[in-house]
Each structure stands twice: as C-alpha cells, then as structure tokens.
C-alpha atoms as a PDB file:
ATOM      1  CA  UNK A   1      -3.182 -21.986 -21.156  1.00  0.00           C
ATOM      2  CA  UNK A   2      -3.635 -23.671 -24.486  1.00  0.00           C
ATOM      3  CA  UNK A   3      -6.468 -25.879 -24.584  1.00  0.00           C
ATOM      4  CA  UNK A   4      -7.939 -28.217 -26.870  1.00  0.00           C
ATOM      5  CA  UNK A   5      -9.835 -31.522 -27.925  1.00  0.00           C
ATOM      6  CA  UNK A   6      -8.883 -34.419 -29.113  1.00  0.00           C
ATOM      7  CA  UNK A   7      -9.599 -37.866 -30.827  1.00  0.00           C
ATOM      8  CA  UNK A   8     -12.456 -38.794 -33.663  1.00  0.00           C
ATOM      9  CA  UNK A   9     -15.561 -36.907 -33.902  1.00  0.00           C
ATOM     10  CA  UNK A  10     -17.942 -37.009 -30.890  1.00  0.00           C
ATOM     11  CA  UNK A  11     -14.890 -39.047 -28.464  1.00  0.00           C
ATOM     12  CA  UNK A  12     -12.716 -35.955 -27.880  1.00  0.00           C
ATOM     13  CA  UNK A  13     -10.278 -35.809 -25.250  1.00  0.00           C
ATOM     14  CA  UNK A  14     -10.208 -32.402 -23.241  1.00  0.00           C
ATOM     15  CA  UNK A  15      -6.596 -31.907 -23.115  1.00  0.00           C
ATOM     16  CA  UNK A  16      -4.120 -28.628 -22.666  1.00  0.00           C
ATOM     17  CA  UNK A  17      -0.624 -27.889 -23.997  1.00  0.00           C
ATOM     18  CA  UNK A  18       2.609 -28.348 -22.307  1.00  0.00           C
ATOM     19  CA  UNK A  19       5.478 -26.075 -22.054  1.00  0.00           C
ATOM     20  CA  UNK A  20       7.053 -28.230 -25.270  1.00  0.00           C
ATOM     21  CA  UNK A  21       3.676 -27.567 -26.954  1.00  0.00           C
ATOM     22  CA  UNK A  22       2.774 -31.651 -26.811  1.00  0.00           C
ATOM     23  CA  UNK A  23      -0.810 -32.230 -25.732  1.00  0.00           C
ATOM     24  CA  UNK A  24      -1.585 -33.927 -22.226  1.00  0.00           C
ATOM     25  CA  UNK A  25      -4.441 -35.355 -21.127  1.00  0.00           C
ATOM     26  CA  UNK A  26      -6.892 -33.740 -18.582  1.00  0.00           C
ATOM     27  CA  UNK A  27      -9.206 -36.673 -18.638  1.00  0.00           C
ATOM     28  CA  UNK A  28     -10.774 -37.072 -15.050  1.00  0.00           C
ATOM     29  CA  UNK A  29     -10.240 -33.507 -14.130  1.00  0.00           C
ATOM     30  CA  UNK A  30     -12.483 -32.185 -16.532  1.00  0.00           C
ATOM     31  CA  UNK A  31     -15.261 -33.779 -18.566  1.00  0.00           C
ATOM     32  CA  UNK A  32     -15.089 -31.675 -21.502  1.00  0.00           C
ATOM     33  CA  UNK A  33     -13.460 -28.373 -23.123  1.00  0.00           C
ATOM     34  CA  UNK A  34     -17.136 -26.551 -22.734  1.00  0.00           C
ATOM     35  CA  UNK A  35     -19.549 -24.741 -21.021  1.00  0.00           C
ATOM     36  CA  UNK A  36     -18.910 -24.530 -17.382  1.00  0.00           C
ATOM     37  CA  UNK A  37     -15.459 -25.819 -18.143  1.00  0.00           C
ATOM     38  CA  UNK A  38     -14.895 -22.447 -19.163  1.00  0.00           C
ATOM     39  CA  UNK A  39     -15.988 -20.248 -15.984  1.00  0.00           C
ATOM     40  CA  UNK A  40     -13.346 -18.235 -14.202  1.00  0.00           C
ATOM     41  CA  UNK A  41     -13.064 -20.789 -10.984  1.00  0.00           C
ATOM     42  CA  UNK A  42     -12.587 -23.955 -13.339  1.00  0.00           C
ATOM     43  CA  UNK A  43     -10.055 -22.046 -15.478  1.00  0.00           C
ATOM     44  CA  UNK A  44      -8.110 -20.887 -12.075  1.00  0.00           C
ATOM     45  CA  UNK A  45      -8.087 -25.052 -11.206  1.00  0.00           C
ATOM     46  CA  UNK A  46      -6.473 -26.038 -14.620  1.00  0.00           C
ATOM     47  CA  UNK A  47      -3.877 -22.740 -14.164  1.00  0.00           C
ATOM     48  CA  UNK A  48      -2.465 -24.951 -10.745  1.00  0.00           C
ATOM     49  CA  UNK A  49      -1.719 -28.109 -12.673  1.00  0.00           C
ATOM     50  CA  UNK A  50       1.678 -29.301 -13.677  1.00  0.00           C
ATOM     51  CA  UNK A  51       1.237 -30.139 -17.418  1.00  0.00           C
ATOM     52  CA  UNK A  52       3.893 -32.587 -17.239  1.00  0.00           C
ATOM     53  CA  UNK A  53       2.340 -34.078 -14.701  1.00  0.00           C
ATOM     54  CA  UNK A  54      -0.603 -35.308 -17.021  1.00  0.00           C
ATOM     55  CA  UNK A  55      -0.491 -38.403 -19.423  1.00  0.00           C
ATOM     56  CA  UNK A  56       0.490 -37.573 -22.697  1.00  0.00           C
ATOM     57  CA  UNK A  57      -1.451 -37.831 -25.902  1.00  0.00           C
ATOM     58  CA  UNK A  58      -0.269 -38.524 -29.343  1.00  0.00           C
ATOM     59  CA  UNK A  59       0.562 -35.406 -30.972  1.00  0.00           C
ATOM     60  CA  UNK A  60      -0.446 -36.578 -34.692  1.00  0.00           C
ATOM     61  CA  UNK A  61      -4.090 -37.309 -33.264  1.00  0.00           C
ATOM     62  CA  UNK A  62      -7.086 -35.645 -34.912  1.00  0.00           C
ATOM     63  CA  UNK A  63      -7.382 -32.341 -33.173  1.00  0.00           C
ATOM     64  CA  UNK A  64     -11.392 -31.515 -32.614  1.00  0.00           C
ATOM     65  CA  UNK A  65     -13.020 -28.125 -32.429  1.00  0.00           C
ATOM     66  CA  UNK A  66     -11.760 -26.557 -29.478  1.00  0.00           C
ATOM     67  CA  UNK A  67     -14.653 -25.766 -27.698  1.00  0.00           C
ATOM     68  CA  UNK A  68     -17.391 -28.757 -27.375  1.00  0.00           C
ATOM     69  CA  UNK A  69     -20.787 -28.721 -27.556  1.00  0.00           C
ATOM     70  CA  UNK A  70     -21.265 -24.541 -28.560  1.00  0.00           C
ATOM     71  CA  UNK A  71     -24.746 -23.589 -27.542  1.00  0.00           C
ATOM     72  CA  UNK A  72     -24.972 -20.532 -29.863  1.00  0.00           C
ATOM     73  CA  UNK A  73     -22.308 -19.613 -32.621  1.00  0.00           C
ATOM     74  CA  UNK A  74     -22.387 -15.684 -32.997  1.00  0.00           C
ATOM     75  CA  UNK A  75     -20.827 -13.850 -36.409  1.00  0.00           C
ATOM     76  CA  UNK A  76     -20.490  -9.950 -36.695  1.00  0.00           C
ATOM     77  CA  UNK A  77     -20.096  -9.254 -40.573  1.00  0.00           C
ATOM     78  CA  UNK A  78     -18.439  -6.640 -42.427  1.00  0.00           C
ATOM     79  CA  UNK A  79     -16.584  -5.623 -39.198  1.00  0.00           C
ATOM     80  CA  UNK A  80     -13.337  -4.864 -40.750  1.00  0.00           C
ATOM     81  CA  UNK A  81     -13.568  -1.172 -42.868  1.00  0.00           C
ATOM     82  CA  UNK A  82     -11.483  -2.658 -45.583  1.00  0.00           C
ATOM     83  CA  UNK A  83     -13.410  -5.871 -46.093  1.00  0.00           C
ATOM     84  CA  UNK A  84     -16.889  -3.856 -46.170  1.00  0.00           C
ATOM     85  CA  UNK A  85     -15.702  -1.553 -48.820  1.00  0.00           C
ATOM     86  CA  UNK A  86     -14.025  -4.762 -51.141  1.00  0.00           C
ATOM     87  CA  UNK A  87     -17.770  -5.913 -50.406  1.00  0.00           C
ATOM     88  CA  UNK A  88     -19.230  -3.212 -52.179  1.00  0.00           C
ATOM     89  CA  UNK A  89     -21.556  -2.713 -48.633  1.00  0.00           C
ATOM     90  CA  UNK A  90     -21.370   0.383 -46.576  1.00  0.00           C
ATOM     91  CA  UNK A  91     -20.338   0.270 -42.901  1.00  0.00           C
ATOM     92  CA  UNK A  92     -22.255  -0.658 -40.528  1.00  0.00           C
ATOM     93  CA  UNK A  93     -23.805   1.781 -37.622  1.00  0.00           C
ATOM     94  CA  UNK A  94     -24.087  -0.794 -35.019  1.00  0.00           C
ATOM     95  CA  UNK A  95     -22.651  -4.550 -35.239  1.00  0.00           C
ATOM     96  CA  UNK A  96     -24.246  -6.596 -38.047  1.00  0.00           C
ATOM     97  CA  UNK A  97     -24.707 -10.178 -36.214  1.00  0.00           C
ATOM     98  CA  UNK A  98     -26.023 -13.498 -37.609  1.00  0.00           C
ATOM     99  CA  UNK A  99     -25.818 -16.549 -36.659  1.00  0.00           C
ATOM    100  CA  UNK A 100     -24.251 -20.269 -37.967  1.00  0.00           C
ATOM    101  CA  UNK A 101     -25.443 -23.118 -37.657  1.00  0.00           C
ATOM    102  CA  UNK A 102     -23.657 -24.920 -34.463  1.00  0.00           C
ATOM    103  CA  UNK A 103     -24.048 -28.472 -36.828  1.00  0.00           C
ATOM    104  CA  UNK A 104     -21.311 -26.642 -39.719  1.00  0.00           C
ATOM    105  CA  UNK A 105     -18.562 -26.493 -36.568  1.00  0.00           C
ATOM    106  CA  UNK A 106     -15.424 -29.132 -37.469  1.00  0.00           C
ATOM    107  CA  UNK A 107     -11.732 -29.696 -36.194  1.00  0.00           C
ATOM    108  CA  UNK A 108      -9.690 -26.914 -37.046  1.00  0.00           C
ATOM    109  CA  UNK A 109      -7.599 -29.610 -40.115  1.00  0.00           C
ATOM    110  CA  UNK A 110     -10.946 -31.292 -40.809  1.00  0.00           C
ATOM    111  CA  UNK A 111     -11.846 -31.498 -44.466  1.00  0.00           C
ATOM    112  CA  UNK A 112     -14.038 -28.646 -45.653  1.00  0.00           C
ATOM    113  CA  UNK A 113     -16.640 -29.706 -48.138  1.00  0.00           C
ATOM    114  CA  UNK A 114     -18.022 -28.037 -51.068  1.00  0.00           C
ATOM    115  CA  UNK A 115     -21.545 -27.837 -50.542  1.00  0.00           C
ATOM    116  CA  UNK A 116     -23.434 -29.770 -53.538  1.00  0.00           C
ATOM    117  CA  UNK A 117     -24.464 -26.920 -56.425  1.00  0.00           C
ATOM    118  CA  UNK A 118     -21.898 -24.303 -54.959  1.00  0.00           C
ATOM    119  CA  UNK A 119     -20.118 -22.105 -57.127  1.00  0.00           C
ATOM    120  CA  UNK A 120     -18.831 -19.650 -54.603  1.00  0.00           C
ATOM    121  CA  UNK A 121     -17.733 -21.226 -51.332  1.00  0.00           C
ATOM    122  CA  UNK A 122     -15.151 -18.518 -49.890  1.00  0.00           C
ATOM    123  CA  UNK A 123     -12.762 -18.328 -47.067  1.00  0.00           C
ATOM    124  CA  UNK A 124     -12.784 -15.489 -43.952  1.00  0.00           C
ATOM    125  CA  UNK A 125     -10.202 -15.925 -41.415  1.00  0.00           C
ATOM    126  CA  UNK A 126     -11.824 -14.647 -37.823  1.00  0.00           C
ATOM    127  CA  UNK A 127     -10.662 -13.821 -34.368  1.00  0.00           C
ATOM    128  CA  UNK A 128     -12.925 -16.287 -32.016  1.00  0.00           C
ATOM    129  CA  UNK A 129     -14.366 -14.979 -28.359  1.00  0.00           C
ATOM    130  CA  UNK A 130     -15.255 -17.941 -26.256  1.00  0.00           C
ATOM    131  CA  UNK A 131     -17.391 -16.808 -23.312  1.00  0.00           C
ATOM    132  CA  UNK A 132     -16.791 -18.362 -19.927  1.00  0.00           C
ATOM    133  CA  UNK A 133     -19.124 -16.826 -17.748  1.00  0.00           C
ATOM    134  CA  UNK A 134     -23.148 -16.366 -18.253  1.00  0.00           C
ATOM    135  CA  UNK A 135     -23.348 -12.740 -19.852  1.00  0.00           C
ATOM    136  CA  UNK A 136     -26.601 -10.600 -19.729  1.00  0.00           C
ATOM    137  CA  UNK A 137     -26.717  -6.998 -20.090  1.00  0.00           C
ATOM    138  CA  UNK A 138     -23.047  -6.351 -19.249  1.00  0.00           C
ATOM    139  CA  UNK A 139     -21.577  -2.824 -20.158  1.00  0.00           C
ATOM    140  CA  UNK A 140     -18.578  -2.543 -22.118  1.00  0.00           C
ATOM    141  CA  UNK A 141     -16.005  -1.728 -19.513  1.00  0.00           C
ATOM    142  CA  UNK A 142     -16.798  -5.133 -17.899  1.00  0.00           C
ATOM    143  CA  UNK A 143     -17.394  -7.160 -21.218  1.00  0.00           C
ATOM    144  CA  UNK A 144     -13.786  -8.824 -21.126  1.00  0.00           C
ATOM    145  CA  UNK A 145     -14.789 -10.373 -17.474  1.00  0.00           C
ATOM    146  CA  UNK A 146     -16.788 -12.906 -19.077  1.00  0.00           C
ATOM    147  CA  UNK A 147     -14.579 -13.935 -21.754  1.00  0.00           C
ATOM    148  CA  UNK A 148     -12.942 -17.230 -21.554  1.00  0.00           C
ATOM    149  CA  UNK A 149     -10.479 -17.288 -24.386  1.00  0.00           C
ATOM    150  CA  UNK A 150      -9.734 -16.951 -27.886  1.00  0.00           C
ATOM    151  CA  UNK A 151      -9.328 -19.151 -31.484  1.00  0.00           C
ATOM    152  CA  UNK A 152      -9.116 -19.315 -34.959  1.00  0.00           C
ATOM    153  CA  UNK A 153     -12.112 -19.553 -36.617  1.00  0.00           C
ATOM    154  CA  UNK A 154     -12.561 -19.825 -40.635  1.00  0.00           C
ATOM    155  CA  UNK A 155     -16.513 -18.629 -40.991  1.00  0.00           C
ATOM    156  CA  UNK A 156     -16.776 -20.099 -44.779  1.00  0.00           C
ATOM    157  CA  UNK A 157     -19.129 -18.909 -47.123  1.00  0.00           C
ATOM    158  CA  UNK A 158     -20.959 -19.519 -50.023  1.00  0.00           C
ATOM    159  CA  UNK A 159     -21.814 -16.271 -51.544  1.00  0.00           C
ATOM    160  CA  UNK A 160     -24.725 -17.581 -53.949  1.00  0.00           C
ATOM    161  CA  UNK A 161     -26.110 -18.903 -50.908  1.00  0.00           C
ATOM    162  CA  UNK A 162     -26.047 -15.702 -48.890  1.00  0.00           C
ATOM    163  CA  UNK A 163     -26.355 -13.179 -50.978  1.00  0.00           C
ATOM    164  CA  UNK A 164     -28.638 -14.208 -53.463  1.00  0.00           C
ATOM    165  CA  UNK A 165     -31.020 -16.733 -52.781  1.00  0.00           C
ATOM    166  CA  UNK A 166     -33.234 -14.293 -50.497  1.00  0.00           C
ATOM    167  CA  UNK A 167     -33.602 -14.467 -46.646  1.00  0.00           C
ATOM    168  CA  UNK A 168     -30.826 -13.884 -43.620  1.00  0.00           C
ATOM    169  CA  UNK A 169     -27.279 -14.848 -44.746  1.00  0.00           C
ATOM    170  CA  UNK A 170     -27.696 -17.854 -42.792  1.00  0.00           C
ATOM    171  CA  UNK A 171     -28.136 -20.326 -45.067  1.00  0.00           C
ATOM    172  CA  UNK A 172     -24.675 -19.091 -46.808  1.00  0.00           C
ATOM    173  CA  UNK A 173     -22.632 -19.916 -43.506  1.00  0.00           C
ATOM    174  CA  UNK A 174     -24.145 -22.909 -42.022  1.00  0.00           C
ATOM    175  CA  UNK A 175     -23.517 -25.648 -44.179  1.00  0.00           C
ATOM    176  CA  UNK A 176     -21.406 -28.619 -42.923  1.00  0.00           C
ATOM    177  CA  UNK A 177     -17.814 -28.019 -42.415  1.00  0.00           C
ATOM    178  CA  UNK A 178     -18.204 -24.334 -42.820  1.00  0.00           C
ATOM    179  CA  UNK A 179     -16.268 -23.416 -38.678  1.00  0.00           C
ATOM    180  CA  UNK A 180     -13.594 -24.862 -38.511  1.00  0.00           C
ATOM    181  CA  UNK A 181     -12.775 -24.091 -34.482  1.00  0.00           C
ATOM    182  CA  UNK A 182      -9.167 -24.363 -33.036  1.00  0.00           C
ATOM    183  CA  UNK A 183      -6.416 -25.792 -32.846  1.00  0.00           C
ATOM    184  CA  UNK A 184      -6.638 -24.293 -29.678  1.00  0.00           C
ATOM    185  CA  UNK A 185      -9.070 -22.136 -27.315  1.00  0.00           C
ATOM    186  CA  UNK A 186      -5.599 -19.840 -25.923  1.00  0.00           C
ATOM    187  CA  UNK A 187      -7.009 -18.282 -22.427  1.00  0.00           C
ATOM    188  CA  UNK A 188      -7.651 -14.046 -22.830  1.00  0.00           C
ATOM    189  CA  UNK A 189      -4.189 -14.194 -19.748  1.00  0.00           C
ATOM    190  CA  UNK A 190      -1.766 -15.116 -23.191  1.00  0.00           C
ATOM    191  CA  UNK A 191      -3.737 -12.473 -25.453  1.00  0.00           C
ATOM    192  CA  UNK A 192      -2.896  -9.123 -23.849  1.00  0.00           C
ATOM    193  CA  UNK A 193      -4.631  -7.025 -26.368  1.00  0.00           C
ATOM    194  CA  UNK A 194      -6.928  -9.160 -28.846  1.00  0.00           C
ATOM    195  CA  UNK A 195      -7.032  -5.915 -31.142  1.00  0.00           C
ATOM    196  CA  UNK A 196      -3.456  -6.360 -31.795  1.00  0.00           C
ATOM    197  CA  UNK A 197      -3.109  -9.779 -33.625  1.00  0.00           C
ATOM    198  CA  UNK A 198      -1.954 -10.187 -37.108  1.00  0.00           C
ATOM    199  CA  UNK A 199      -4.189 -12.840 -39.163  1.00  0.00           C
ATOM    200  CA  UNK A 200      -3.523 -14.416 -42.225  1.00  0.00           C
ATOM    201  CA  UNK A 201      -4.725 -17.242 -45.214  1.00  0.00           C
ATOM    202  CA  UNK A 202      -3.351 -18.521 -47.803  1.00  0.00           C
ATOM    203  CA  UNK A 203      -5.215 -21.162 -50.930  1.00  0.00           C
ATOM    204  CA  UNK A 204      -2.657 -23.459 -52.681  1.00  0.00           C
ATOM    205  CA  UNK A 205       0.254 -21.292 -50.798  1.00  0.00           C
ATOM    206  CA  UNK A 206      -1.325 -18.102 -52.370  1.00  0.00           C
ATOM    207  CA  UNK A 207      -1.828 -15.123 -49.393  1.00  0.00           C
ATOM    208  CA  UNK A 208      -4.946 -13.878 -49.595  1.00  0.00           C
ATOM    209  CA  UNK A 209      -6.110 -12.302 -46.323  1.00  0.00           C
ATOM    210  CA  UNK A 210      -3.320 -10.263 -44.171  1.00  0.00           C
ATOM    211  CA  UNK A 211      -4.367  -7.901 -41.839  1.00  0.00           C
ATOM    212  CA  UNK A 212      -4.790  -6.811 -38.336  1.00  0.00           C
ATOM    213  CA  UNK A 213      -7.571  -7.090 -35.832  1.00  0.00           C
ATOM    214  CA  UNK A 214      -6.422  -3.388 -34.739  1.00  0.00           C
ATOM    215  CA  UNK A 215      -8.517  -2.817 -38.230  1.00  0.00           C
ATOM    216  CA  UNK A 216     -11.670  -3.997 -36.512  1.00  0.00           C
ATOM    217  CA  UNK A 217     -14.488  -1.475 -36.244  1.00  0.00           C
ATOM    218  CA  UNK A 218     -16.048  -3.008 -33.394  1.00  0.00           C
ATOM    219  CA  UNK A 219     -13.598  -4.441 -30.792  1.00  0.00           C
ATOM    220  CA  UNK A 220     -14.014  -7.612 -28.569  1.00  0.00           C
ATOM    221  CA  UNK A 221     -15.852  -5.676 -25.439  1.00  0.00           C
ATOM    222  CA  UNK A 222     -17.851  -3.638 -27.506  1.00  0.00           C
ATOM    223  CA  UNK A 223     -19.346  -6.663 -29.353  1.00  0.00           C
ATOM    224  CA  UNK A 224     -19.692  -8.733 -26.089  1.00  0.00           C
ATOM    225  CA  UNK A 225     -21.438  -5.925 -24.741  1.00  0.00           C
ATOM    226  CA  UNK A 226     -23.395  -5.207 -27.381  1.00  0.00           C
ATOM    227  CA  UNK A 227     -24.759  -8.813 -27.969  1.00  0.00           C
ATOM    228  CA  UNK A 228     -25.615  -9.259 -24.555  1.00  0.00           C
ATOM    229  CA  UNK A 229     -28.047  -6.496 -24.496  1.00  0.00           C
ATOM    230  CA  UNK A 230     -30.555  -9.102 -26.927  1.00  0.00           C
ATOM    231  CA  UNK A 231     -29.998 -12.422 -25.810  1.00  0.00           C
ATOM    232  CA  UNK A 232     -27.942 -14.140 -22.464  1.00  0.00           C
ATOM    233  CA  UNK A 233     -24.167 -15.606 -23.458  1.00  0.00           C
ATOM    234  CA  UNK A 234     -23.943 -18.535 -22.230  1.00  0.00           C
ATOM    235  CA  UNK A 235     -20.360 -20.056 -21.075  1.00  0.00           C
ATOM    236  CA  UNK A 236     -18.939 -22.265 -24.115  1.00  0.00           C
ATOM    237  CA  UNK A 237     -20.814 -19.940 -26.799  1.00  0.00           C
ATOM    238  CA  UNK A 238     -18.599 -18.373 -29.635  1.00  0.00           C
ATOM    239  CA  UNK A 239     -18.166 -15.219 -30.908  1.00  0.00           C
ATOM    240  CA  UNK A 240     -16.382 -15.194 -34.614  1.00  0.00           C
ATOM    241  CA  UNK A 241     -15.419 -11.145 -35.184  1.00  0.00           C
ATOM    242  CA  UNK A 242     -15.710 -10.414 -38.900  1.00  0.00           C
ATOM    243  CA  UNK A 243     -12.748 -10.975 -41.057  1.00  0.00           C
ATOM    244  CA  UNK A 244     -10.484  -8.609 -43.312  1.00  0.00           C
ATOM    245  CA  UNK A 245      -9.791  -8.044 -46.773  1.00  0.00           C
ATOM    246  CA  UNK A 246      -8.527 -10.469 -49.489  1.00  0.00           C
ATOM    247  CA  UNK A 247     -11.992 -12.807 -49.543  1.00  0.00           C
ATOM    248  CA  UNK A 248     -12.246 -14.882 -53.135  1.00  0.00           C
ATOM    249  CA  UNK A 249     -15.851 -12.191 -53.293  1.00  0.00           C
ATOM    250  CA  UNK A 250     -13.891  -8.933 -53.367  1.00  0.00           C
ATOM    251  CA  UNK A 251     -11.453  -9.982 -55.845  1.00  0.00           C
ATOM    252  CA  UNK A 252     -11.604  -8.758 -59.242  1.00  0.00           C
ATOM    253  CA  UNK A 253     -12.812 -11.160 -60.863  1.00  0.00           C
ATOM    254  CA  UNK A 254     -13.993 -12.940 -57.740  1.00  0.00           C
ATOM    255  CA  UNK A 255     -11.983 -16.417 -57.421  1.00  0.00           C
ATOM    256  CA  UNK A 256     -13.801 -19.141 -55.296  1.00  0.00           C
ATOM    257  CA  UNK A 257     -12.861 -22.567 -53.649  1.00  0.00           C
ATOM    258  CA  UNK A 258     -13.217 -26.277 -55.568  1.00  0.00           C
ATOM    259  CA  UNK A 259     -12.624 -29.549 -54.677  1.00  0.00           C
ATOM    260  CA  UNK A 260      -8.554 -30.730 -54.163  1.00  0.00           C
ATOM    261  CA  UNK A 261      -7.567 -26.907 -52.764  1.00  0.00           C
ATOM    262  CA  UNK A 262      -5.695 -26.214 -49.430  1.00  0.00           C
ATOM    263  CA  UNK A 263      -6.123 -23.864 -47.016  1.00  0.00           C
ATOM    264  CA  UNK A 264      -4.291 -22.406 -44.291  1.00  0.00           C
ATOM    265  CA  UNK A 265      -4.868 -19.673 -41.951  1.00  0.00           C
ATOM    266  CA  UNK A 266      -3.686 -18.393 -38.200  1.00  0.00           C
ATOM    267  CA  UNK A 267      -3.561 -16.027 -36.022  1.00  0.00           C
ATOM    268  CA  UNK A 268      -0.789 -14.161 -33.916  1.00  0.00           C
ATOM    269  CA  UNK A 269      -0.392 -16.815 -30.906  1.00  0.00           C
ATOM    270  CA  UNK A 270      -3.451 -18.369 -31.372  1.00  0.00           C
ATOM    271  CA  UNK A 271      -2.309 -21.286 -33.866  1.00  0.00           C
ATOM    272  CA  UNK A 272      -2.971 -22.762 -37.597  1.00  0.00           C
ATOM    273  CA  UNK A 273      -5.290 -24.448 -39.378  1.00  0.00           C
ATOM    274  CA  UNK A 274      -5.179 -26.197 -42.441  1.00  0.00           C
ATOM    275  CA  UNK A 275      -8.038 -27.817 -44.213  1.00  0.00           C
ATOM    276  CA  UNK A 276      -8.239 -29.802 -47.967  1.00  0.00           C
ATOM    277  CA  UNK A 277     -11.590 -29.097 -49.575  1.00  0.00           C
ATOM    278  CA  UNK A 278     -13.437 -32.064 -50.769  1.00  0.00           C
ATOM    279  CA  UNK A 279     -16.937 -32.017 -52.640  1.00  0.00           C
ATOM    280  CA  UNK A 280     -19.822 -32.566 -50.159  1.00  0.00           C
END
C-alpha cells in the first residue's frame, strides 16, 4: 500500500493510493496516518479494502507529511562511505545518530525556508524507516518485524549551523521546513530489499546526488536494531538513513541553497518531492 495525508497543515486526511495512483479517502476507518495506525494488525485491515471502493480526493490537494504526529525523528549521519569521505570525516565504527527536531517536519512539496542568517542550507536525499510496532532491544535478524514502511525524506542542513557553532549537530537540522516527509509512507510488502533503491536530487534541474542505498554502511535492520538497544521505538517514529554523495558541502567549492531555487528528489518506488526555497 501507498499511504499518505492530505489537506492544509494540521487537517490532513489519512488517505491511500489506488491502483490508478489517485488518492481515496480512508476517513472513518482510520483516524490518522500514525502511531498505532501503523501496527501490523491495522496495516493487515487497510490490505482487505477495495481502494475504489473509498471516496476520492482531489489529486492536486496539498499532500502532508506522510506520517502524522512523529514522536521521535531519528538521523544516522555519514552512513554512506562515499558521502563520509566528500565530508572530509572518517567512517564511523558504530552508527552516528542524532536527532531533528519533530517541529522542522513539512509536506513532502512544502516550501523549504532559508533559515534567517544562513549561508549554507544543503540538501541530503534519505531512505525513511517508519516503525509500526513498539521496538525495545530487538536483535537484528528480527529488526524488519517492526518496521511499518518506507519514504522519502530530505534531512536539510545548514552546515554553519552544525558544524561550527559548537554543540550536537542538532541545531543544523532542526530548523523549520528542514524534513520534508512523503509523498507517501509505501508499506516494507512493495520494498523487497530497501538496500537496493536508487535515490536521486536535482537543484534548478542540476543532478546532484545519485546513488544507491546498496552503498549504505549500516543497513535498515542493523540500524533498527542498533537504536533500539538505547531508547524504545515507538510505532509512527522515523528513521532517516544517511544520504550519499553530491551534498552542496562536499563540492569543490561548496555550492549552497538561496531563496527562488527548486528541488527535487525520489527514490526507487517510493515517490518525488519537490520543494521551492523561500527565505524564512
């Protein structure tokens, strides 16, 4: 299933995809795209229903973050060998996690804004891991039981921010705008192998980022595993898996985003986004 959320910020409609890709409503059936929405019984439910069957919902409607109401918004940096190294960081032993912000989540073809005194907002396109089930101390051979689905994710940065105003890189990923989540949350039954999906963005029609998740040092289980052996995953929460090369930081000189720019970005199966950046 494709799900998703739609309408203006804070009224979206939980809706899923029809075989003709048009969005229906599941309204009544479901109260929201989120958190026990998400667990393996409620997921088997929606799997039964007739898409067509479902009133339909205007297809040029504002498309919200796919998953509402994220408790806890995850990030694994430098999780891609190629990306560390255009970094100028070595690789990591174990999985180097931080944390965004839930407030900087937006529709996937929301505006992005610039944040006020930024000079080096940058793009990362990222594989998303929705958890469905409550996760605590799981091993890694059973780490894909409690994973819901999958999405695009664009974990912005701004570089000044995180890398040189002292502190966690926190305060470089959380400002508003800054995760774009969707179009869609695609359930892991339509992603086979999530280390197998080409991802790619482009600024002004200019590819910048085109790799693989097969480049991922850390795959899906292992970091699902691996975070729940600190804190409890809760169903709804997001997991955004490091992104590859071709970030405005690595290139030579860097290049970074201003006001009036478009982006767009997907992943294999898993949708587009496109966002115009605006000054905050």
């Amino acid at each position: 299933m494709k799900l998703l959320r739609i309408g203006p910020p804070g009224q979206e409609v939980p809706a899923m995809l029809d075989s003709q890709g048009n969005p229906r409503s599941l309204a009544g059936i479901v109260d929201d795209i989120s958190g026990q929405t998400l667990s393996k019984q409620t997921l088997d439910r929606l799997q039964k229903i007739e898409p067509e069957s479902l009133p339909s919902l205007d297809s040029d409607s504002r498309i919200g973050p796919c998953v509402g109401h994220v408790g806890k918004l995850l990030c694994i940096g430098l999780n891609y060998a190629d990306h560390a190294a255009e970094s100028g960081m070595e690789l990591p032993a174990e999985p180097v996690v931080f944390m965004k912000a839930t407030s900087s989540i937006c529709g996937p073809n929301d505006d992005v804004e610039i944040p006020r005194n930024s000079e080096k907002t940058d793009w990362e396109v990222e594989l998303g891991v929705v958890i469905g089930e409550h996760t605590k101390y799981v091993d890694e051979k059973d780490a894909m039981d409690y994973v819901a689905g999958y999405c695009v994710i664009n974990d912005l940065s701004e570089r000044e921010f995180q890398l040189e105003r002292s502190g966690q890189w926190v305060k470089g990923k959380s400002c508003d705008t800054f995760a774009p989540l969707g179009p869609w949350l695609v359930t892991k039954d339509e992603v086979p192998d999530p280390a197998a999906l080409s991802l790619w963005l482009e600024v002004d029609g200019n590819r910048y980022q085109d790799g693989s998740t097969s480049t991922m040092v850390f795959k899906v289980p292992k970091l699902v595993s691996y975070l729940s052996q600190f804190m409890s995953l809760q169903p709804g929460d997001v997991i955004s898996t490091g992104t590859p090369p071709g970030v405005g930081l690595g290139m030579k000189p860097p290049q970074y985003l201003t006001a009036g720019q478009t982006m767009r970005l997907s992943i294999e199966g898993l949708g587009e986004q496109t966002q115009r950046t605006i000054s905050a």
